[in-house]
Each structure stands twice: as structure tokens, then as C-alpha cells.
Protein backbone atom coordinates (compact mmCIF):
# COMPACT_ATOMS: atom_id res chain seq x y z
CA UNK A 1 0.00 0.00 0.00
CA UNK A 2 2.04 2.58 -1.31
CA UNK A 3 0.07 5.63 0.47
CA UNK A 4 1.07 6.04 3.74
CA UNK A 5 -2.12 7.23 4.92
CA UNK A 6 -3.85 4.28 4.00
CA UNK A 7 -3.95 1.70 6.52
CA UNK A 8 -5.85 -1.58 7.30
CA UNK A 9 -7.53 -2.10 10.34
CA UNK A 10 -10.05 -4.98 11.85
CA UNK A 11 -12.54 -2.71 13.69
CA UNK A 12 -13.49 -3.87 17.47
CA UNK A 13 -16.29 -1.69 18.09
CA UNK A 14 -17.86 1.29 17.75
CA UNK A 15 -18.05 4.11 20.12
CA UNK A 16 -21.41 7.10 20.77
CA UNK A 17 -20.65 9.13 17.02
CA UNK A 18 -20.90 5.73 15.11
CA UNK A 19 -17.44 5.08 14.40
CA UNK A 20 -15.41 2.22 14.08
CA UNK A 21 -12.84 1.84 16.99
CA UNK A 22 -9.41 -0.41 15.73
CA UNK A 23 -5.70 -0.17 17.19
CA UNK A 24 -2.94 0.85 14.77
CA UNK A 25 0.78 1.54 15.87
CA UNK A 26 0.12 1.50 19.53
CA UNK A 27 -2.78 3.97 19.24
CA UNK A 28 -6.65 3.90 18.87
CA UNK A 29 -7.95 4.98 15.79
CA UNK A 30 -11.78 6.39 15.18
CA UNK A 31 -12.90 5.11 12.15
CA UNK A 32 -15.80 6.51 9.87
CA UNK A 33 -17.81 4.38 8.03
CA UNK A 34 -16.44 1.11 9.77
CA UNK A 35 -18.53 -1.20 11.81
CA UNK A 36 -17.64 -4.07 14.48
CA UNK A 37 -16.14 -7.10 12.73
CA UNK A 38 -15.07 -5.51 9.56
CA UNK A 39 -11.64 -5.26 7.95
CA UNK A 40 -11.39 -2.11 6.09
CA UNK A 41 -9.15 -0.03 4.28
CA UNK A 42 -9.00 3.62 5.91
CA UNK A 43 -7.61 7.41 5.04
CA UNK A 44 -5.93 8.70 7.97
CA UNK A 45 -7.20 12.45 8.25
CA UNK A 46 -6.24 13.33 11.86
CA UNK A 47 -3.20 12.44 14.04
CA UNK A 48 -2.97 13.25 17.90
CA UNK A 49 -0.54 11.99 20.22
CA UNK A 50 -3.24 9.34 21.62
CA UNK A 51 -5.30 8.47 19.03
CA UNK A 52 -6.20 8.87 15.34
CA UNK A 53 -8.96 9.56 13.12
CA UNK A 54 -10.02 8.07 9.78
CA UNK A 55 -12.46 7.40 6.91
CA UNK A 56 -13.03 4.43 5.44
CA UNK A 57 -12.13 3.83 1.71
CA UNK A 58 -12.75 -0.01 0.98
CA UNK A 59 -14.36 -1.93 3.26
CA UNK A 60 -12.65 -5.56 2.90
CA UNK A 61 -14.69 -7.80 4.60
CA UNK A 62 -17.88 -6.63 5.32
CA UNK A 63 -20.14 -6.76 8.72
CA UNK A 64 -23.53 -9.17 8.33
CA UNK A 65 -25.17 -5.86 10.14
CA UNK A 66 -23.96 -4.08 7.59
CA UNK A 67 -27.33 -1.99 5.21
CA UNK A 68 -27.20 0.29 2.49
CA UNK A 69 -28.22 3.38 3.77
CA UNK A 70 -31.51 4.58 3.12
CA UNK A 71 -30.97 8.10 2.76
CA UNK A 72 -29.12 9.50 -0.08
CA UNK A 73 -27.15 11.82 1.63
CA UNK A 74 -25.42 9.56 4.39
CA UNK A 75 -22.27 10.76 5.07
CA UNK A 76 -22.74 14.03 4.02
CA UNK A 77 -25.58 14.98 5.98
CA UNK A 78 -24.57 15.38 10.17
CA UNK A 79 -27.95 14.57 11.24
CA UNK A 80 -28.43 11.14 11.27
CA UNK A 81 -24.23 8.69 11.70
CA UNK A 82 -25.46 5.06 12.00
CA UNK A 83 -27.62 4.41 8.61
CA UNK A 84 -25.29 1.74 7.69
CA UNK A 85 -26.04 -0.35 10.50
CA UNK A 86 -29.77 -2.70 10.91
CA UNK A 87 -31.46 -1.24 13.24
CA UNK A 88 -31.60 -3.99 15.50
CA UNK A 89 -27.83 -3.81 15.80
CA UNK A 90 -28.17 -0.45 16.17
CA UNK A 91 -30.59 -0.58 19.49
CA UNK A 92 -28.02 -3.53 20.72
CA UNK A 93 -25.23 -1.14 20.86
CA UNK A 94 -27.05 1.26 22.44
CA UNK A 95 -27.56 -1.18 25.14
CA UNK A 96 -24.33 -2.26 25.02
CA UNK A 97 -23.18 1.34 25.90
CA UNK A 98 -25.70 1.78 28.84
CA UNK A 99 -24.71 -1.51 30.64
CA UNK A 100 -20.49 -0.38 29.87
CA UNK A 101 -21.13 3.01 31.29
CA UNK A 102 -22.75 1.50 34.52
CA UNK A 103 -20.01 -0.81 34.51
CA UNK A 104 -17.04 0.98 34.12
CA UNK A 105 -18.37 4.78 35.48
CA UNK A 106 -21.00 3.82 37.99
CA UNK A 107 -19.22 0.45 38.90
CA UNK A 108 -22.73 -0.89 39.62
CA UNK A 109 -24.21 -3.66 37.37
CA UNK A 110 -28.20 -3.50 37.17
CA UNK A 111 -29.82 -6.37 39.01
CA UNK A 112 -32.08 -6.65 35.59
CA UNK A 113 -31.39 -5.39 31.85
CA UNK A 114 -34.81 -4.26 30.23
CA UNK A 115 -36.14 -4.63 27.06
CA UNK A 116 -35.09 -1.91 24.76
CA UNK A 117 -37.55 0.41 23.86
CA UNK A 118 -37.78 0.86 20.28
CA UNK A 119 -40.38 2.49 17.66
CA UNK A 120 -40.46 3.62 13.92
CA UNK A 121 -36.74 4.23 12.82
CA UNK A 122 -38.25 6.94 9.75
CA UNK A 123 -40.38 9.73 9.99
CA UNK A 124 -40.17 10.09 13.55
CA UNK A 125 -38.43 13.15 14.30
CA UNK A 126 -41.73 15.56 14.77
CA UNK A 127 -39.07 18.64 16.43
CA UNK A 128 -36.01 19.44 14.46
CA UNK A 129 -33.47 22.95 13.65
CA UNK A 130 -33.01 23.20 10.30
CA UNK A 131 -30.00 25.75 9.39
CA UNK A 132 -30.49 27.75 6.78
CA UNK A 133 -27.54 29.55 4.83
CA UNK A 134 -27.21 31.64 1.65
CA UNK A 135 -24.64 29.37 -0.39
CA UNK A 136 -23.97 31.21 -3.87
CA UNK A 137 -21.73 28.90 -4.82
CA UNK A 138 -24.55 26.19 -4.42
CA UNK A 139 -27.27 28.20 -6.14
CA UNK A 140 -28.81 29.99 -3.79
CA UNK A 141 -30.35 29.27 0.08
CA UNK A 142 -29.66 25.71 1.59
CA UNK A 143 -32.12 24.53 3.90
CA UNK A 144 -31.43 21.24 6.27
CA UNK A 145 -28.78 20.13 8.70
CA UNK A 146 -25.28 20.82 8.68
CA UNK A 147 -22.82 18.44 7.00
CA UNK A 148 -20.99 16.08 9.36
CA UNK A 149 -18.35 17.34 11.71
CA UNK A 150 -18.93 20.67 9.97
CA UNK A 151 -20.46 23.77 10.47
CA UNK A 152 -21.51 24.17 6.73
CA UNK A 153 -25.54 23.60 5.82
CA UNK A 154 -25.71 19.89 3.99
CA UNK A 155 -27.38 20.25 0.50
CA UNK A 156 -30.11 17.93 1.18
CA UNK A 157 -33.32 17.56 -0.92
CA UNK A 158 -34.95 15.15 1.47
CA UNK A 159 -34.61 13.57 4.93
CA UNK A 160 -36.22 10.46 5.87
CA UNK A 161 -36.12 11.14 9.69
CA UNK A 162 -38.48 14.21 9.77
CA UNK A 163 -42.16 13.13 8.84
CA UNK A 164 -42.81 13.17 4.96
CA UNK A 165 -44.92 16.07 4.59
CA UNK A 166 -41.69 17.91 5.79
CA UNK A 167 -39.44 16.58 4.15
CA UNK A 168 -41.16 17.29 0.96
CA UNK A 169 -41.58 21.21 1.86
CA UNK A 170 -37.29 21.41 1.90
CA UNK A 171 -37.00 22.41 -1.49
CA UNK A 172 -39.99 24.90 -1.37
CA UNK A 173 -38.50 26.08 1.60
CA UNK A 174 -35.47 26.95 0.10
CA UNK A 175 -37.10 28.81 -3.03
CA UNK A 176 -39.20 30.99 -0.05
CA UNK A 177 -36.34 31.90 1.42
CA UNK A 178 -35.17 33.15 -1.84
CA UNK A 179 -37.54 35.11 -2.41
CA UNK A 180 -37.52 37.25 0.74
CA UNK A 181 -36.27 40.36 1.03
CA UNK A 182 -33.01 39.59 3.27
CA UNK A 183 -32.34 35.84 2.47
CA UNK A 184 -28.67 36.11 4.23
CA UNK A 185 -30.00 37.21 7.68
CA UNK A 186 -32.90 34.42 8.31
CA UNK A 187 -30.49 31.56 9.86
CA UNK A 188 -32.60 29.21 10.96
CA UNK A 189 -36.04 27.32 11.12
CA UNK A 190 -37.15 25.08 13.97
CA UNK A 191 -39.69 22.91 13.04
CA UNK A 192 -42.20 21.62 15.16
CA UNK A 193 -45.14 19.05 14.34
CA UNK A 194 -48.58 17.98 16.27
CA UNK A 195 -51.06 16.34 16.02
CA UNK A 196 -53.13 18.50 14.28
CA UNK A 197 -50.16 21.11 12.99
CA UNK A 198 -47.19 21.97 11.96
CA UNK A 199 -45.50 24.77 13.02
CA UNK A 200 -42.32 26.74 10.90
CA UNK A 201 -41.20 29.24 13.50
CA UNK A 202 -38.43 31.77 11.16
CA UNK A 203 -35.23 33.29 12.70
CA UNK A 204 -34.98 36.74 11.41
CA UNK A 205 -32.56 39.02 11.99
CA UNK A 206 -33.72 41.87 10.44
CA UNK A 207 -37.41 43.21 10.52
CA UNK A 208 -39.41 40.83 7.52
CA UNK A 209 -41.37 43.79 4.88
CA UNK A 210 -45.16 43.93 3.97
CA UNK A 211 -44.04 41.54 0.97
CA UNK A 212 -42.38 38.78 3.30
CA UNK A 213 -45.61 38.86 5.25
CA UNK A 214 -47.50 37.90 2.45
CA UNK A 215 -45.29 35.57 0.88
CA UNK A 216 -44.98 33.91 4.54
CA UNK A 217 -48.60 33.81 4.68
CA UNK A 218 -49.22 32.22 1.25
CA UNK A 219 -46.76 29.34 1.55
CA UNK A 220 -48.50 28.56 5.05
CA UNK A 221 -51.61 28.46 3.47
CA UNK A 222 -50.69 26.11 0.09
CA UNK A 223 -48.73 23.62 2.34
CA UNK A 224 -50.55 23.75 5.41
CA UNK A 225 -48.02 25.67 7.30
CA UNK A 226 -48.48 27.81 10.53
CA UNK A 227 -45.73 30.12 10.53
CA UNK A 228 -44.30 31.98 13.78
CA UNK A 229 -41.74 34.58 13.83
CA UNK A 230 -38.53 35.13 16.04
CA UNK A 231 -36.41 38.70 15.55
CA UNK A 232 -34.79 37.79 18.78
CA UNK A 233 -34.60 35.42 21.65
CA UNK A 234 -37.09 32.38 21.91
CA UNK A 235 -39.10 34.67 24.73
CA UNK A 236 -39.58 36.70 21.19
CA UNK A 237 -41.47 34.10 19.52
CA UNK A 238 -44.88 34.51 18.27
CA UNK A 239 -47.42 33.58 16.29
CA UNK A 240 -47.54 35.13 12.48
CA UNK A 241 -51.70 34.88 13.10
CA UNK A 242 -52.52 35.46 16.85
CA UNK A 243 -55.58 32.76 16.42
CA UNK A 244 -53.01 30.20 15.95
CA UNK A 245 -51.26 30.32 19.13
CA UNK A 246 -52.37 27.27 20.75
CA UNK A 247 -52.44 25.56 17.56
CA UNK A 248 -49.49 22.64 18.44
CA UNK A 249 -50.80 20.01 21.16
CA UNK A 250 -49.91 16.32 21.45
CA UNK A 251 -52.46 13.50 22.76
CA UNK A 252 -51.43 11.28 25.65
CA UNK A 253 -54.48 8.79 24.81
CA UNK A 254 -53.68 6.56 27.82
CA UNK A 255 -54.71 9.26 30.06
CA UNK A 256 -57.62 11.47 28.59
CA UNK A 257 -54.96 13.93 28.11
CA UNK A 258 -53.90 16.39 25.66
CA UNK A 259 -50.12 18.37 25.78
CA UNK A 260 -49.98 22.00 24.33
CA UNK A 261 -46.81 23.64 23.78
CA UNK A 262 -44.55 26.40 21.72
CA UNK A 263 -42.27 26.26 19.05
CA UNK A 264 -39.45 27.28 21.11
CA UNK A 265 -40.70 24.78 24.67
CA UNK A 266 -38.83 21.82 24.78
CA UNK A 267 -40.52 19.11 23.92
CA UNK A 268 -39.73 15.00 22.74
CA UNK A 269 -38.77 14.83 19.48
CA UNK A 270 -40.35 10.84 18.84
CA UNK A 271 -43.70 10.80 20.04
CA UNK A 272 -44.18 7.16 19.67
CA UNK A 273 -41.51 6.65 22.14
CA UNK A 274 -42.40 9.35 24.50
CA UNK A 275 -46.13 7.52 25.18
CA UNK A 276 -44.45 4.40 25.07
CA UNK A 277 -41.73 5.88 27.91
CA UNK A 278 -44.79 7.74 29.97
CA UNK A 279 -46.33 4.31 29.63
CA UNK A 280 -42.85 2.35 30.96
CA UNK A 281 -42.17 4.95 33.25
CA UNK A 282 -45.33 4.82 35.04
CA UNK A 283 -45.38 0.84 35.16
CA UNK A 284 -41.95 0.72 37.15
CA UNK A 285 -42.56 3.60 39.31
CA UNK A 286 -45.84 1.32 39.90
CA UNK A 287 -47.80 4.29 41.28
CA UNK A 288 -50.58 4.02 43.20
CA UNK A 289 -53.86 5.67 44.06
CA UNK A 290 -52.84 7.50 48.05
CA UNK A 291 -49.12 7.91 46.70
CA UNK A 292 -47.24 11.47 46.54
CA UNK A 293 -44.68 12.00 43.54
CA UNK A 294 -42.28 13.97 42.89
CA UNK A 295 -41.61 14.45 39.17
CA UNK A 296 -37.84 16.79 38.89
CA UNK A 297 -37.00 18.43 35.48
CA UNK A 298 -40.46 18.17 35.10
CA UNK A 299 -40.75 20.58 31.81
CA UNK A 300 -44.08 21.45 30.59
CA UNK A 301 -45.79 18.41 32.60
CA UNK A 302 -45.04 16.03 30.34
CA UNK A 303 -44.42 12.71 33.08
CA UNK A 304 -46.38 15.31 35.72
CA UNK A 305 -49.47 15.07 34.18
CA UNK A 306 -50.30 11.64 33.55
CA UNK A 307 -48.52 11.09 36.79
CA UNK A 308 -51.99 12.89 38.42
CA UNK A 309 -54.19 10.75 36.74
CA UNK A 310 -53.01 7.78 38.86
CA UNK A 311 -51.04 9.29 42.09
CA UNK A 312 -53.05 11.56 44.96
CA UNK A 313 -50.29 14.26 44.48
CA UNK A 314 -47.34 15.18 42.11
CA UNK A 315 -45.28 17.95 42.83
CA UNK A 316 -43.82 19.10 39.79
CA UNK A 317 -40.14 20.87 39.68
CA UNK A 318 -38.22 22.56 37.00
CA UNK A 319 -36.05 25.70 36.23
CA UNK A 320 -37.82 27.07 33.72
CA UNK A 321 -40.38 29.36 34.12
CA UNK A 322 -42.08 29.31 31.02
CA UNK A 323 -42.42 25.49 31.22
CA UNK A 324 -43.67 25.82 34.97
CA UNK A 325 -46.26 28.23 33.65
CA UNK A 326 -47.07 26.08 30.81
CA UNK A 327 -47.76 23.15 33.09
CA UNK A 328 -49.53 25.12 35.35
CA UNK A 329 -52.26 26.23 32.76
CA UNK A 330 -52.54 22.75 31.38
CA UNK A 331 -53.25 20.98 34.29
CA UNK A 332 -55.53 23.56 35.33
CA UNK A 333 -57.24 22.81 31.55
CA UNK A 334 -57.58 19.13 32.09
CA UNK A 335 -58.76 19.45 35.41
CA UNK A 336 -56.19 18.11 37.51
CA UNK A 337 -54.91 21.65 39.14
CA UNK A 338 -56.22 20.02 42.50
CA UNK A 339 -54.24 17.54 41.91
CA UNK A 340 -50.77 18.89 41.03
CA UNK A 341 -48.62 21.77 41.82
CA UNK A 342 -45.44 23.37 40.03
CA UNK A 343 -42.34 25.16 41.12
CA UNK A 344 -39.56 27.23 39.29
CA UNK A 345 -35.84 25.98 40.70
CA UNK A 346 -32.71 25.61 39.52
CA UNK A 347 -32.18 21.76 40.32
CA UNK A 348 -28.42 21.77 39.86
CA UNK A 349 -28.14 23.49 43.44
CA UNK A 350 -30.52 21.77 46.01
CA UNK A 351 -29.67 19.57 49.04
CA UNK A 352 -31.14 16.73 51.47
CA UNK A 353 -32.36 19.81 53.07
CA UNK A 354 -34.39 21.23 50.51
CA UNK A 355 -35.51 18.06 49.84
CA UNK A 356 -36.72 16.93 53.13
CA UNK A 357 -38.71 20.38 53.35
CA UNK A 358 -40.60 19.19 50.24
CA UNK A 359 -41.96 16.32 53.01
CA UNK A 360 -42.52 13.02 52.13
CA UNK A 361 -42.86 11.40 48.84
CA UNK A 362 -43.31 8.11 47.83
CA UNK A 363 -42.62 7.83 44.36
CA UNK A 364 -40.04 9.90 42.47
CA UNK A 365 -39.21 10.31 38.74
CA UNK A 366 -36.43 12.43 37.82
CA UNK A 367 -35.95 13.35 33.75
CA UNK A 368 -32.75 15.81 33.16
CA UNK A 369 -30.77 16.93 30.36
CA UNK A 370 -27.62 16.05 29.46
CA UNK A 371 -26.07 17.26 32.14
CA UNK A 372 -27.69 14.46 34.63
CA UNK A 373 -29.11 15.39 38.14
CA UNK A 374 -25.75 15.22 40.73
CA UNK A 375 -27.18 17.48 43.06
CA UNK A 376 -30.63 15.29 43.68
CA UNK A 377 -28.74 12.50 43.95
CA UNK A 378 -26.49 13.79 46.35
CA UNK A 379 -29.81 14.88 48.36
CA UNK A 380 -30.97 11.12 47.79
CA UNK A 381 -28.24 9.69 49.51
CA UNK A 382 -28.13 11.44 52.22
CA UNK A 383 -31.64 10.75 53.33
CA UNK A 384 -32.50 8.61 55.92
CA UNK A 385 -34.02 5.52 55.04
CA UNK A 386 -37.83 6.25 56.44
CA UNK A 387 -37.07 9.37 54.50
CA UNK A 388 -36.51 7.62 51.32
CA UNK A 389 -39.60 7.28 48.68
CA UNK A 390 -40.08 3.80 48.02
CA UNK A 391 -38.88 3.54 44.42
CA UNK A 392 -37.18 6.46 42.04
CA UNK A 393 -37.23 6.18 38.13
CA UNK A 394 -34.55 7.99 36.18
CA UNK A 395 -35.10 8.71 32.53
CA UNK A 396 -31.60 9.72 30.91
CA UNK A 397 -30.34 11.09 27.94
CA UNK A 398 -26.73 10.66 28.56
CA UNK A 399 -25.33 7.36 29.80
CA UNK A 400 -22.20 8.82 31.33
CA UNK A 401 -24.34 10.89 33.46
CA UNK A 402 -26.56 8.27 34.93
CA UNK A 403 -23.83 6.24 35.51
CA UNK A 404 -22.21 8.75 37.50
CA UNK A 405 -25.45 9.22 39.69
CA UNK A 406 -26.73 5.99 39.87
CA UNK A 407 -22.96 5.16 41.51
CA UNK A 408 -23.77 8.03 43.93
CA UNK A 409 -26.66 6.67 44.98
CA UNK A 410 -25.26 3.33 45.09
CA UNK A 411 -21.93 3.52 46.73
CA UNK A 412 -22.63 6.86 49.10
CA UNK A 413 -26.66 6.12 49.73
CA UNK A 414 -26.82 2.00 49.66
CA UNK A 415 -29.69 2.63 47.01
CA UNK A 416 -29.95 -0.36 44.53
CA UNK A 417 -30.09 -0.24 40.84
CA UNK A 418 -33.02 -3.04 40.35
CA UNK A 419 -33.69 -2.40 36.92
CA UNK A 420 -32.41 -0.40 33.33
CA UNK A 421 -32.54 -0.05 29.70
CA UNK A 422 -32.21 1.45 26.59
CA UNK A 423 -34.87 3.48 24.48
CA UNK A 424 -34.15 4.59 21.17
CA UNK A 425 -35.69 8.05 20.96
CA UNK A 426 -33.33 9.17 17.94
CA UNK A 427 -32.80 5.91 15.60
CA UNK A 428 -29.85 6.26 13.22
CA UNK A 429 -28.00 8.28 15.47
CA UNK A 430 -25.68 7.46 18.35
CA UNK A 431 -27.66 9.22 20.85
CA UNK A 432 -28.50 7.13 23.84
CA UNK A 433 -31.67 7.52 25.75
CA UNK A 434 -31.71 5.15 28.74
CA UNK A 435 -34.39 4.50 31.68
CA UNK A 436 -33.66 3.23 35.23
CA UNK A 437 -35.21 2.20 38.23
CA UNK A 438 -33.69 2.46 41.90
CA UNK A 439 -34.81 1.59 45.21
CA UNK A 440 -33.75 2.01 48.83
């Protein structure tokens, strides 16, 4: 192989960005386009002192898991890294990371694995950003995701992750755009679909004219489209028709219940999975009719309120006050206001002591970002054990995270780890959504 950046490698695995991890002169190497098993012939494009990066030319002898990708634009497109891979393999190395991150991080094996979690792997992704960048030199406005490990807009023309009637409106989108009166300064579009509508809600930088009103207004009209408008921050978000305000809601069937929300609140991107994880969620926390729950990083009530259908009382916490007032209202709309109440705090700074002033609880379900909840768990261990609510569900969305916490609570509070497992909110993509259930 007379290149010296070309080099052969048998891949061992494959790490959380979907790349192939292999050894090569004493050093790891991260491999694009390589899955477990596979011999492959790979361009070295990065050298560090530890480890390397690569892409994969020829792939020599190819993985049984291996697929052609669906989408035309894998490996161009950033949004979606794992394509190549059935999804069945894909949920079982998801699972494989969970259970090595308790391992290894949390040093605290669950006493049972669950069954993964797992929905529709196309069309699912009903919240989405889609960058949008004048491009000249590509003829004109892209619209979509940005390319991988870039920060320049893919040219897409479809995407089979967002639902279809979206998809389809990307190249329409893009000849909108156009057609408006300052193109360059309108970065983005988040995207956001209900049950009953979909919602376009355009970053502008600069103020739109009479004639981007009504070009605005007659796109949303031919495609079904209601539009909202953002010259600033999300608190600047509103409605391009005032009626329209409360058009986006999602149904929680299960519970007579029905979710409205903004543009800009955060919300579950998969909403298959999401009633299927209310639905697991609520089974292992096994809630009954006298109990009190607590439901942290509560958001816009989306555990909180079916949590009221079944418990006495939920107390719902979370540490932002738009959410808090957007639970508020809806719990007051579907009648269970008697039922629940909400507070604003910042849940990365409480203690046992703030916790045992909440009083007793008897459930608990605690749902943070990325970032993981240290601070409750901290609070968790240090309670007494007739302090202690009788079972505590954690839904993750970073392994490393619960891992940490659920070793907290472990090695510092004696709390067991009965249960976990992995849900794939995002398929394709490396992200890792997990669920677990601890007791005292």
C-alpha cells in the first residue's frame, strides 16, 4: 500500500458518534464508516498523540449488520451517523453502551437489563433545527442540517427522519427563502409538528417587509403551514396569526390527556416513544392511588401530568419558568390543578435539606438533560431511610451521566439499581436515551 495514509484495520467496536474503533501503531484509531467485525481499508485524516482519526475507503470484509443506507445523503448529511447499521444492531449497541457506562463509570451492574424500547426508525423526528444559509456557490439558500463534523448547511433535498410532509416542503423552503427580502439574515427554522399542525417558527434578523408577510402567509396556506416569527430570543417568539397560538398540542391517549406547547418549549422529538416511555415509566414507578410524587425536570408536565391521573399528588419541579407556567395552565385545563402543583428551581443546586422540606414522597421520577441530576442525587443519599420514597425512576439522555449518579446513589446512599434499559428516541443516530429504576 504505497500511500502512507492508507492503513488496514479490523474494527473492534464502535463508540457514541458511530465510528469504528481499531488499534494501529500502539494507538486507537476512530474510524468513519467502519462497523464491528469488519476489515477495512481507511484514510488517515487526523493524528494526535493518543489516538487517530479516519475514513473508510474499501471496506474488505464486510459486517452481516452491515445496510445500504436509506438516505441519499449519508455521510454528508450530520444529522443522522449510524444508517449503515440494521437497526436492530443499532438498538443492541445502544444497550451495550448503557450496561459499559454502569459498569465501568457507575461500577454498579443492574440487578435486571430491560427490554429496549424501540419504535419507527423513519419519519419520527416531529421537532427538528433546520439551518439555513445563503450558499452562492450552491445556487442559492440551503435549507437542512449541517454536513458532518462541519459547520456548513448539507445540501439535502430530502430527509427520511423528519415526517414526509416535511421533508417534501425542503426544497420549497429553500425557493421561499429566496424570495424574501433579506435571504442572508434568516439563519434558521425550527420545526415543530402535532397532532393537528405543523408549526415553521423563522429566525430573522432583520425586521421581515409587507411583501415577506404575504409571501410567509401564502406558503403557510398552500402547504398547510403555521408560521411563527422570532427577531430575537425564543421569549420573542410569536405567532404570524394570533388565532393560531395554541395551535401545536400532542395527545397522551392513555390518560384522557392532551399536551400543548410552543415552538421554542422543549418538547420530545419521537412521540411514539415518549407515550411508550410515559407508559414504561409509570409501570416501574408502579404508582398508586394515596401515593405522593415527585416528578424533577419536570418541563411542561409532560411525566407530571399523567402522573396525576393515577397518584393523589405530584409535585412538579423545573427551572424554567415558562415550562412551569405552561404546566400550570394545562393541568388547570384538564382538570387536575387540584391535583398537582409546580415550582420554578434551579435543580443543579438543592440539598437533602431542601428536599426533606418538600416532606414526604413516595414515588419519584427524575428526567434531566444532558447534564444528569448530581445534586438530587447527592440529596438522595443522604436521606434517611424512612425518609426515602419507596422507588425512584430515572429517565436519561446521557449514559455517562446516569452512571455517575446511579454510583452516587449506590456507593454513598446504599440505594440499589433493580432495573435499566435502553430506548431509542433518535434511531440512526448514536444518541443514547436510557431508563432506570432504583430503590432504597
Amino acid at each position: 500500500m504505497s500511500d502512507p495514509k492508507l492503513v488496514t484495520l479490523d474494527i473492534e467496536s464502535l463508540d457514541l458518534q458511530g465510528q469504528g474503533i481499531a488499534h494501529h501503531d500502539g494507538k486507537v484509531v476512530f474510524v468513519e464508516g467502519a462497523l464491528p467485525g469488519e476489515r477495512v481499508v481507511a484514510r488517515l485524516t487526523r493524528r494526535k498523540p493518543s489516538y487517530d482519526k479516519a475514513v473508510t475507503e474499501r471496506v474488505l470484509r464486510a459486517s452481516a449488520q452491515r445496510t445500504v443506507p436509506p438516505c441519499p445523503h449519508f455521510g454528508v448529511c450530520g444529522g443522522c451517523a449510524m444508517q449503515h447499521l440494521d437497526p436492530v444492531a443499532q438498538m443492541a449497541i445502544k444497550q451495550r453502551a448503557l450496561e459499559d457506562a454502569l459498569e465501568h463509570i457507575a461500577k454498579v451492574p443492574p440487578c435486571q437489563i430491560l427490554p429496549a424500547l424501540q419504535g419507527p426508525v423513519t419519519g419520527y423526528r416531529h421537532r427538528a433545527r433546520l439551518s439555513v444559509r445563503m450558499v452562492p456557490k450552491k445556487g442559492g439558500v440551503l435549507v437542512g442540517f449541517r454536513e458532518r463534523a462541519s459547520s456548513y448547511v448539507a445540501d439535502i433535498h430530502q430527509c427520511l427522519v423528519l415526517p414526509p410532509h416535511v421533508s417534501a416542503l425542503l426544497m420549497p423552503l429553500r425557493r421561499l427563502i429566496e424570495s424574501l427580502s433579506r435571504p442572508d439574515r434568516m439563519p434558521q427554522i425550527e420545526v415543530a409538528v402535532g397532532d393537528e399542525a405543523t408549526v415553521f417558527c423563522l429566525r430573522h434578523l432583520e425586521p421581515l417587509t409587507g411583501t415577506d408577510i404575504e409571501r410567509l402567509r401564502a406558503f403557510g396556506l398552500q402547504h398547510d403551514i403555521v408560521w411563527w416569527l422570532q427577531p430575537q430570543g425564543p421569549d420573542s417568539a410569536h405567532p404570524l396569526d394570533p388565532a393560531q397560538r395554541d395551535a401545536l398540542a400532542y395527545a397522551l391517549p392513555a390518560y384522557g390527556l392532551r399536551m400543548h406547547y410552543r415552538p421554542t418549549d422543549f418538547t420530545q422529538v419521537n412521540p411514539d416513544i415518549n407515550r411508550a416511555l410515559i407508559a414504561w415509566a409509570l409501570t416501574l414507578l408502579d404508582v398508586q392511588p394515596d401515593d405522593r410524587v415527585a416528578d424533577l425536570f419536570c418541563g411542561l408536565g409532560n411525566f407530571s401530568l399523567p402522573l396525576a391521573t393515577r397518584a393523589h399528588e405530584v409535585v412538579g419541579i423545573e427551572g424554567s419558568p415558562t415550562l412551569v407556567a405552561r404546566a400550570r395552565e394545562d393541568a388547570e385545563r384538564q382538570g387536575l390543578g387540584d391535583r398537582t402543583s409546580f415550582a420554578e428551581l434551579n435543580l443543579f443546586e438543592v440539598d437533602a435539606g431542601w428536599l426533606r422540606g418538600l416532606g414526604h414522597f413516595d414515588r419519584m421520577l427524575i428526567d434531566p438533560p444532558r447534564e444528569g441530576a448530581l445534586a438530587v442525587a447527592q440529596a438522595l443519599a443522604e436521606l434517611a431511610p424512612d425518609e426515602r420514597p419507596r422507588r425512584v425512576v430515572y429517565v436519561s439522555c446521557n449514559p455517562a451521566t446516569l452512571a455517575r449518579d446511579a454510583g452516587l446513589l449506590h456507593h454513598v446512599g446504599g440505594w440499589t439499581l433493580k432495573a435499566a434499559g435502553a430506548v431509542n428516541m433518535f434511531p440512526h443516530t448514536a444518541h443514547v436515551e436510557s431508563i432506570a429504576v432504583f430503590e432504597p
